[in-house]
Protein backbone atom coordinates (compact mmCIF):
# COMPACT_ATOMS: atom_id res chain seq x y z
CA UNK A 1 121.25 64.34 101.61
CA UNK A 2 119.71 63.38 98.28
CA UNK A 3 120.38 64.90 94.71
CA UNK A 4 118.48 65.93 91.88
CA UNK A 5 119.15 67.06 88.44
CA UNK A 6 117.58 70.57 87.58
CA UNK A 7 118.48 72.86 84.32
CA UNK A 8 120.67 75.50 85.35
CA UNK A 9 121.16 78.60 82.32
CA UNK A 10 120.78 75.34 79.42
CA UNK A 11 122.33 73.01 81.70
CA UNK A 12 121.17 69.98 83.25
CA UNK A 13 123.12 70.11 86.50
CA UNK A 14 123.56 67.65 89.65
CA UNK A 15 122.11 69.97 92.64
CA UNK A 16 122.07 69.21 96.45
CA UNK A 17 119.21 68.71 98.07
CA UNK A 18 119.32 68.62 102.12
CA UNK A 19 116.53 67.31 104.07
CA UNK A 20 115.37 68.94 106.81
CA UNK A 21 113.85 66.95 109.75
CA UNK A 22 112.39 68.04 112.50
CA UNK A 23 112.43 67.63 116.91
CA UNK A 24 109.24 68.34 117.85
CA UNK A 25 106.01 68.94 115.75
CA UNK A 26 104.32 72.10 116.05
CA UNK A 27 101.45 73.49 118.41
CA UNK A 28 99.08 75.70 117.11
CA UNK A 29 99.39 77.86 119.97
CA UNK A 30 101.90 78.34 123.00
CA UNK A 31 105.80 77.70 123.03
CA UNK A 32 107.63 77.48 119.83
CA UNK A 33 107.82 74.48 118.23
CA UNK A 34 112.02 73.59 116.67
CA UNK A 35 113.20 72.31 113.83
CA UNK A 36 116.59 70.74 112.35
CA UNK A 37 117.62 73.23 109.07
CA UNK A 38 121.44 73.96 107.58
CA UNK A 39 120.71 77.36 110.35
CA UNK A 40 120.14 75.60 113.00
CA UNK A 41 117.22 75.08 114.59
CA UNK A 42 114.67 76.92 114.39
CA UNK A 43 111.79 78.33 116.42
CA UNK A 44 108.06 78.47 114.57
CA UNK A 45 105.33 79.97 116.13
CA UNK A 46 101.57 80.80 115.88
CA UNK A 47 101.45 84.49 114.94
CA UNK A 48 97.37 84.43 114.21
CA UNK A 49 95.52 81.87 113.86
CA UNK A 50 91.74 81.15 112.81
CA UNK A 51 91.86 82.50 109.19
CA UNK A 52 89.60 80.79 106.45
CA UNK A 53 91.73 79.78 103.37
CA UNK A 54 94.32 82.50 104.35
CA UNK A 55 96.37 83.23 100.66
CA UNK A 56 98.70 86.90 101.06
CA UNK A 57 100.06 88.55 103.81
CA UNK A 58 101.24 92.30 103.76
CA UNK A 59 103.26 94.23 106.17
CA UNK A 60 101.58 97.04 107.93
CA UNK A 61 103.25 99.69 110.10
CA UNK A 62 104.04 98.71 113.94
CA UNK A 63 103.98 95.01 113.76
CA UNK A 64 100.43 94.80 111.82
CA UNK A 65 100.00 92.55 109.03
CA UNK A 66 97.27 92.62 106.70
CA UNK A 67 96.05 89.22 105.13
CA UNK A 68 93.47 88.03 103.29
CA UNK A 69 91.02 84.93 102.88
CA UNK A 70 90.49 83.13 99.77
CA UNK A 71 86.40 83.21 100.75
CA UNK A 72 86.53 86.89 100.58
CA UNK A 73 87.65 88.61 103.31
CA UNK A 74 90.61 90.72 104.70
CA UNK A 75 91.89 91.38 107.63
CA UNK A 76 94.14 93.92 109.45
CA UNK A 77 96.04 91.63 112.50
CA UNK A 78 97.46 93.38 115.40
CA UNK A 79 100.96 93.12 116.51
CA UNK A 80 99.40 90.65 119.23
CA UNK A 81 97.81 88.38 116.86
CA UNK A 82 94.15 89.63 117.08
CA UNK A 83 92.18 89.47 114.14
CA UNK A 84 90.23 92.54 112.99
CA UNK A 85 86.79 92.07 111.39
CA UNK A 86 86.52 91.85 107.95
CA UNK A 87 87.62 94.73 106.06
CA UNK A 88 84.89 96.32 104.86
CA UNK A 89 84.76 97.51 101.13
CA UNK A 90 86.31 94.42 99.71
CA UNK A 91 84.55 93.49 96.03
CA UNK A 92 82.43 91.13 95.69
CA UNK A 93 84.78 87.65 94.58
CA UNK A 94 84.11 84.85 93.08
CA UNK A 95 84.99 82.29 95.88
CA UNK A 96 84.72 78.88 93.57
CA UNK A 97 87.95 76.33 93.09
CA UNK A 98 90.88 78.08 93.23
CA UNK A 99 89.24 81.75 92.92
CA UNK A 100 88.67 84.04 95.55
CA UNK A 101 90.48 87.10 97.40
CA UNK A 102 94.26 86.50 96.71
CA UNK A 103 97.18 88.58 96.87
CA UNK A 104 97.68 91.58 98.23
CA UNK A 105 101.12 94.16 98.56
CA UNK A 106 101.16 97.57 99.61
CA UNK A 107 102.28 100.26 97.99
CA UNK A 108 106.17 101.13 98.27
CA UNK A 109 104.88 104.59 99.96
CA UNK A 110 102.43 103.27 101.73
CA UNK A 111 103.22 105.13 105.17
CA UNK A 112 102.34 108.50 103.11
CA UNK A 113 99.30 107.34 100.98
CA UNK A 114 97.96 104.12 102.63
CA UNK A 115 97.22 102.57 99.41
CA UNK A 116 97.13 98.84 98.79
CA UNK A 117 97.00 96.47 95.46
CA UNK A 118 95.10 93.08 95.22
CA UNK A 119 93.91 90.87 93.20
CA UNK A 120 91.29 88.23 93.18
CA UNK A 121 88.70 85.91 90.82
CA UNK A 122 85.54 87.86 89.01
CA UNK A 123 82.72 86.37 88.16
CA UNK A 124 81.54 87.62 84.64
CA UNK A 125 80.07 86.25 81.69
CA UNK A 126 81.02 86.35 78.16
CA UNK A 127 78.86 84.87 75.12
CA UNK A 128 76.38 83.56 77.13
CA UNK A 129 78.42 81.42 79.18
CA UNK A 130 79.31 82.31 83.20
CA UNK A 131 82.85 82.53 84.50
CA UNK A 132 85.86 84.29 86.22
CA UNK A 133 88.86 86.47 85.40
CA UNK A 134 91.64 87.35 87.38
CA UNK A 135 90.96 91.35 88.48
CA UNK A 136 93.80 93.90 90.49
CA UNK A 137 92.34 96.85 92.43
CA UNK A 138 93.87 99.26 93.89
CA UNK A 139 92.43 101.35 97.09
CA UNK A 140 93.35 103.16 100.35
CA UNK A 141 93.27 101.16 103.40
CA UNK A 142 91.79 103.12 106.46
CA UNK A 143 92.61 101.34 109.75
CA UNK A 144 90.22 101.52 112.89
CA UNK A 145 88.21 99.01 114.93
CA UNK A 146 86.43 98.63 111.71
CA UNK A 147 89.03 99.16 109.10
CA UNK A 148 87.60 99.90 105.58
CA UNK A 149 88.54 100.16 101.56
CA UNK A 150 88.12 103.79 100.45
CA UNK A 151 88.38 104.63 96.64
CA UNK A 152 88.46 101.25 95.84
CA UNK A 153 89.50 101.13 91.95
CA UNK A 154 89.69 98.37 89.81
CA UNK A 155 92.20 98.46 87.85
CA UNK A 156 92.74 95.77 85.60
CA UNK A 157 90.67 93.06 84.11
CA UNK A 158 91.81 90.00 82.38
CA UNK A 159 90.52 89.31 78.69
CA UNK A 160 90.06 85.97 77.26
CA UNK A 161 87.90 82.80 77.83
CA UNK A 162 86.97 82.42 81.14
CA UNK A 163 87.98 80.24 83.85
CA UNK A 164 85.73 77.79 85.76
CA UNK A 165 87.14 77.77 88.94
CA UNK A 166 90.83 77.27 87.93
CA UNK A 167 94.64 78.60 87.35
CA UNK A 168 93.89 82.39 88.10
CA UNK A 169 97.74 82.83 88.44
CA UNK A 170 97.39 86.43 90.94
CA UNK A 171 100.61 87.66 92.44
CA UNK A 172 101.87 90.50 92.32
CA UNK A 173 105.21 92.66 92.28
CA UNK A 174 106.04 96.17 92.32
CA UNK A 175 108.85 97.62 90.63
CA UNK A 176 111.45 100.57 91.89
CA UNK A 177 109.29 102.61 89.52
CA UNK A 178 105.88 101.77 90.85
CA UNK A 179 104.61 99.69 88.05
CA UNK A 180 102.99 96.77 89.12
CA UNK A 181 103.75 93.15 87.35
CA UNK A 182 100.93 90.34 87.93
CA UNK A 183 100.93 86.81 87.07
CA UNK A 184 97.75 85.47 84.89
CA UNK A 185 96.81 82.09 84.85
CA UNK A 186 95.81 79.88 81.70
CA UNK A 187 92.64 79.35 82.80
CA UNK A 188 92.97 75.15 83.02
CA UNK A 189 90.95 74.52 79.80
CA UNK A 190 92.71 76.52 77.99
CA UNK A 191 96.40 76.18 78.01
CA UNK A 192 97.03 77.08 74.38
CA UNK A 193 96.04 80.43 74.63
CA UNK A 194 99.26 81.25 76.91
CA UNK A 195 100.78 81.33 73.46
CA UNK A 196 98.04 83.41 71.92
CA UNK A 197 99.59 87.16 72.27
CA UNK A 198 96.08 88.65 71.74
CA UNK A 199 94.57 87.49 74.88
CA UNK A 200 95.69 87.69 78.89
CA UNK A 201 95.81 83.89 79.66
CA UNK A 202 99.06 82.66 80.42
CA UNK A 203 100.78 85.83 80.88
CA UNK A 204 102.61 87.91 82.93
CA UNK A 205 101.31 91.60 82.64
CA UNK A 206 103.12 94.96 83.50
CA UNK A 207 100.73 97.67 84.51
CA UNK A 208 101.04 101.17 85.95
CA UNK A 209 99.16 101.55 89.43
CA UNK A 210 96.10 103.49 87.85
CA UNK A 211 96.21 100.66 85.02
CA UNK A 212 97.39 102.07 82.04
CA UNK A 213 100.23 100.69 80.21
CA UNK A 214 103.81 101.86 80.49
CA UNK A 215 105.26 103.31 77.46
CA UNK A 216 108.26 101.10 77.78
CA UNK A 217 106.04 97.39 77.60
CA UNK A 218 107.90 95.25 74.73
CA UNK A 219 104.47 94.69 73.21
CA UNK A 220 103.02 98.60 72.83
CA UNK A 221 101.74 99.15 69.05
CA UNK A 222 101.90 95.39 67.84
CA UNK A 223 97.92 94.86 66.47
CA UNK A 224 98.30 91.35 67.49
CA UNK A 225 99.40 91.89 71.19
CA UNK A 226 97.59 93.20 74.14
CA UNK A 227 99.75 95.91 75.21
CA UNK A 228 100.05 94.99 78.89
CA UNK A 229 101.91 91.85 78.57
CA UNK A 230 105.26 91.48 79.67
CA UNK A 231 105.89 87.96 79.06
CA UNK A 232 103.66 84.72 78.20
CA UNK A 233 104.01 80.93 78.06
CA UNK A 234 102.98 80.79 81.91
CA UNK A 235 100.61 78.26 83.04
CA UNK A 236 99.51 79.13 87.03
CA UNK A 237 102.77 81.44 88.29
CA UNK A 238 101.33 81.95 91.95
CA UNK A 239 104.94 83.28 92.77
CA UNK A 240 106.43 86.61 92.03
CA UNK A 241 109.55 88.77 93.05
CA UNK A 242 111.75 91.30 92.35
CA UNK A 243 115.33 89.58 93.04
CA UNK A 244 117.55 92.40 95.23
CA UNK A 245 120.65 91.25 94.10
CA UNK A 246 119.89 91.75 90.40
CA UNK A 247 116.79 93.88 89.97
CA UNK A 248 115.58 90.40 87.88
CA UNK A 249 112.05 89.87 88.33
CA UNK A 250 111.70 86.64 89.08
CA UNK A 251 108.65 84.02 88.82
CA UNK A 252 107.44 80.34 89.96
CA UNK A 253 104.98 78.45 88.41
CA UNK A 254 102.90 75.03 88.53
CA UNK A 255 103.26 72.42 86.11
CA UNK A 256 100.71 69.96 85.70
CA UNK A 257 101.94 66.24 87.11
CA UNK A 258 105.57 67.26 87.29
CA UNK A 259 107.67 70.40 85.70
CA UNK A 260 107.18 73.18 88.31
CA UNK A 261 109.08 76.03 87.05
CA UNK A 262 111.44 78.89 88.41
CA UNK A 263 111.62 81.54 85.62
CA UNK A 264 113.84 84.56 85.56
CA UNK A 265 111.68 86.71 84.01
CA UNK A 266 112.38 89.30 80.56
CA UNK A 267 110.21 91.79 78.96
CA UNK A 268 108.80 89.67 76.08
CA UNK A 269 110.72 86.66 75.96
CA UNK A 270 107.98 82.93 75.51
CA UNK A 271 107.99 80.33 78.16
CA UNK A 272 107.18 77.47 76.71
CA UNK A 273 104.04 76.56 78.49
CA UNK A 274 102.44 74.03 76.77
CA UNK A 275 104.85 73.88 74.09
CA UNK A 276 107.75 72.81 76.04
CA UNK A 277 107.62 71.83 79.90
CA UNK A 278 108.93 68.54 82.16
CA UNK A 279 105.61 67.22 83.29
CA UNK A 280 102.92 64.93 81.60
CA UNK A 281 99.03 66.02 81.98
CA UNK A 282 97.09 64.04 84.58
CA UNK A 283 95.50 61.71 83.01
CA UNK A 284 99.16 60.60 82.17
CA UNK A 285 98.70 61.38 78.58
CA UNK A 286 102.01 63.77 76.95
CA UNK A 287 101.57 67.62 76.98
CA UNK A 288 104.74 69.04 75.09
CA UNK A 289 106.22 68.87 72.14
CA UNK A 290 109.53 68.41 73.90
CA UNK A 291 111.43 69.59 76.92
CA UNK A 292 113.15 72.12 74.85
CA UNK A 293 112.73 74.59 71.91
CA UNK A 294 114.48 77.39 69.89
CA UNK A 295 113.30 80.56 71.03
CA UNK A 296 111.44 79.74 74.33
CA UNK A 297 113.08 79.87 77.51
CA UNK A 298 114.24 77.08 79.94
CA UNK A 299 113.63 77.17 83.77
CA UNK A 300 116.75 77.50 86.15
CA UNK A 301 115.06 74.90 88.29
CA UNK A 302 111.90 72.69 88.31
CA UNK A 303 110.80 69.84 89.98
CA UNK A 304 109.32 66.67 88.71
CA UNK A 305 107.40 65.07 90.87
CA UNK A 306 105.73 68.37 91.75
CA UNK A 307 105.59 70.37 94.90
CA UNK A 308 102.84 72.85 93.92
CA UNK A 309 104.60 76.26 94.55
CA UNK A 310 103.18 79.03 95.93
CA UNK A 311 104.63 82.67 97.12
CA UNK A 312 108.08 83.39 97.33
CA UNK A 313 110.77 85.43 98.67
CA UNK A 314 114.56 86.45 98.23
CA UNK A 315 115.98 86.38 101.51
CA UNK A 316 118.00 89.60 102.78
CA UNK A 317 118.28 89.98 106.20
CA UNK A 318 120.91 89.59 108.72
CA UNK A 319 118.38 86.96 111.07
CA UNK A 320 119.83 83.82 109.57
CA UNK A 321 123.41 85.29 108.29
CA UNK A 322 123.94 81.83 106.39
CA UNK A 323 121.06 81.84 104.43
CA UNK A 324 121.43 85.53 102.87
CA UNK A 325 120.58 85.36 99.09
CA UNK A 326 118.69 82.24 98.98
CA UNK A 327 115.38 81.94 97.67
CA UNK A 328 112.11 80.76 99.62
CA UNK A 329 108.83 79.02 98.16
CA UNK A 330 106.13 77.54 99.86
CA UNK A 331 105.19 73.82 98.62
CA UNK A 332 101.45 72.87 98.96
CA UNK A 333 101.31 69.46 97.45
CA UNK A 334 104.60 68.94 99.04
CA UNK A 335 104.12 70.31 102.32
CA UNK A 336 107.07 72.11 103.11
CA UNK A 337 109.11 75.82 103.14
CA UNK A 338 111.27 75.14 100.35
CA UNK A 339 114.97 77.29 100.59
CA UNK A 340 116.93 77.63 97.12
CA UNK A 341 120.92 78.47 97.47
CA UNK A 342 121.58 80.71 94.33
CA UNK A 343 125.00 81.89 93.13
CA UNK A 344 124.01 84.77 90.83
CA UNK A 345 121.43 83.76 88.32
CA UNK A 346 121.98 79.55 88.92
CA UNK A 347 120.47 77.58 91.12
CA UNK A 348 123.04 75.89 93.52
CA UNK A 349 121.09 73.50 95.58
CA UNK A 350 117.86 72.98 97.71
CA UNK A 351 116.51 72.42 101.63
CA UNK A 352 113.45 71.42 102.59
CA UNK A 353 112.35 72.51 105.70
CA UNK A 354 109.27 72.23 108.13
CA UNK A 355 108.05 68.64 106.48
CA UNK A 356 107.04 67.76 110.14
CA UNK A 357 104.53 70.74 110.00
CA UNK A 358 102.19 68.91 107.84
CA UNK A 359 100.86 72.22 106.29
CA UNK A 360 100.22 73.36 102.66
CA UNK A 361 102.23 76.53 102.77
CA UNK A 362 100.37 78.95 100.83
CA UNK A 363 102.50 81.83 100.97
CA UNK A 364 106.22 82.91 102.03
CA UNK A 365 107.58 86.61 103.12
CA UNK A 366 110.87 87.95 104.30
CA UNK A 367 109.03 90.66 107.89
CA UNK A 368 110.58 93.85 108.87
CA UNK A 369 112.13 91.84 111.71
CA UNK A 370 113.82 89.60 109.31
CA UNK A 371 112.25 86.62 110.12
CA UNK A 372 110.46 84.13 107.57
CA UNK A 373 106.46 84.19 107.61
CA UNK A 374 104.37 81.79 106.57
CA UNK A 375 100.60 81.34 105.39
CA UNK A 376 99.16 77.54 106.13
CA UNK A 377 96.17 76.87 103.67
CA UNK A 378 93.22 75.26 105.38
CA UNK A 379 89.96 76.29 106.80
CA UNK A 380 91.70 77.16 110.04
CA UNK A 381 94.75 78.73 108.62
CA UNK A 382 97.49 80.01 110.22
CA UNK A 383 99.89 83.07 110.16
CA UNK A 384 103.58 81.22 111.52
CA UNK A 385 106.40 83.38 112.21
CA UNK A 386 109.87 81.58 111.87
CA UNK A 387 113.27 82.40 113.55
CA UNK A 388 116.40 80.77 115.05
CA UNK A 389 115.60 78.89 117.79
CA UNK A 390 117.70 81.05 119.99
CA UNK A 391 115.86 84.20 119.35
């Protein structure tokens, strides 16, 4: 057991932090490999393997999943594990640093109109100079033994200076109403500009699925906003929710060496980033102003040093009865599934799990079957599939 001190609602609180450790280190293939957790132990196994960069997963009907590759490709996988060739139709992405094809959900009536969302790095130029932009499509997926995009629409396009490889942000989250919120990456260079209202960097946008702008966006009719952000202050949120228990929409982000955020999330409420924050840049040199500030909101949890969040999920189903409610992130930097206890909107304590694996865990979803799976980031990813070890 170890503790740490996070901000809970303004506070900074003592939190537990139990560290999981593991019996046997995982094969890439074959039996199930266990691991210690506060669940008991559990089983983690190969699902698919052989993906390039692997960076979303989506449930499909009948035990499919559909993932993609950061290089540019996507992929229906059976219910056995096989790997479909690329889906065909994808856009053209720009597949440099941390850009390429990134997340992808489907559409909450997707058994009735097959369409999927995603959203990925565009390369583009602006003033002479050559860069990307974070872009969401939308499109129907047709599956076969050579699945394909039809109507492939894209939907939204990020303004502002453009990146050069980095901090694209890209999840997204679809609401009981079937708008869609993404996250929107500062870009790297340009970190000030997540305060700049008149620009996309930094942000977290609400959009309808054909891309226009809801009526109900706290930002519509201000001349110095751009109507489809929700909230702003973000740095690189490559996490993004909808919280069951609450309806909250709720959203993890990197810091920079140190201060890795978890945000509840409010229709036009500032975040601080780089005003406020808990890390230092990387050179060493000091980023904020302070750690707090009138009018911009605190994290209920970050971690200094950082873990390098990515994907998340609320946890709902009756597989591991003990850990209903909690909250899962995947760590890259830190190598690990990362479970957060919550008690309403606070942050009660922390496990880390699956440190044995060794794997930057790129993303994190609660399947139909109520088990945990996970994305490993590498050029021979893996899709993992984690239960009790009794199952």
């Amino acid at each position: 057991m170890k503790t740490l001190l996070v901000w809970v609602s303004g506070t900074l609180t003592v939190a537990t932090v139990i560290i999981a450790s593991f019996l046997i280190a995982t094969k890439s293939s074959g039996e199930p490999a266990s691991f210690k957790s506060s669940a008991g132990p559990l089983a983690v196994k190969t699902f698919a393997q052989n993906l390039d960069s692997p960076w979303a997963l989506a449930f499909l009907p009948e035990g499919r999943v559909l993932v993609t590759e950061k290089p540019g490709r996507m992929r229906v996988v059976s219910a056995q594990g096989a790997l479909s060739p690329p889906v065909r139709g994808v856009p053209e992405v720009w597949a440099t640093g941390q850009g390429g094809l990134l997340d992808v959900v489907t559409d909450t009536n997707f058994a009735a109109n097959r369409t999927i969302y995603f959203c990925y790095a565009e390369r583009t130029s602006q003033g002479g100079r050559s860069g990307g932009r974070t872009a969401v499509a939308r499109a129907a997926l047709v599956e076969s033994d050579a699945p394909r995009l039809d109507d492939v629409n894209v939907i939204f396009r990020q303004d502002g200076p453009l990146s050069s490889g980095n901090h694209y942000g890209c999840r997204i989250a679809q609401g009981a109403d079937g708008h869609l919120f993404v996250t929107l990456g500062d870009h790297f260079s340009f970190r000030d500009q997540a305060q700049n209202l008149g620009n996309h960097l930094g942000k977290i946008i609400r959009i309808a699925p054909d891309g226009s702008v809801p009526a109900g966006n706290p930002f519509v009719g201000r001349a110095d906003a751009r109507p489809e952000i929700w909230s702003y202050g973000h740095r690189n949120p490559q996490s993004l929710a909808l919280n069951p228990a609450s309806g909250g929409l709720w959203e993890i982000e990197h810091g920079p060496r140190g201060g890795d955020e978890v945000n509840i999330i409010r229709p036009g409420n500032n975040y601080g980033w780089p005003v406020i924050g808990y890390g230092i840049d990387y050179s060493g040199a000091t980023i904020h102003e302070a750690a707090a500030k009138s009018g911009m909101e605190q994290p209920v949890k970050y971690w200094v040093p950082s873990i390098a969040p990515s994907g998340m999920a609320f946890y709902t189903a009756k597989l591991f009865p003990t850990w209903a409610g909690s909250l899962f992130t995947g760590a890259l930097a830190g190598k690990m599934l990362v479970r957060l206890s919550l008690a309403g909107d606070k942050v009660t304590g922390e496990e880390r799990l699956l440190e044995a694996l060794n794997e930057r865990i790129r993303d994190v979803r609660q399947g139909p079957d109520g088990a945990l799976w996970l994305l490993t980031d590498n050029a021979a990813g893996r899709i993992l599939r984690v239960t009790p070890a009794a199952d």
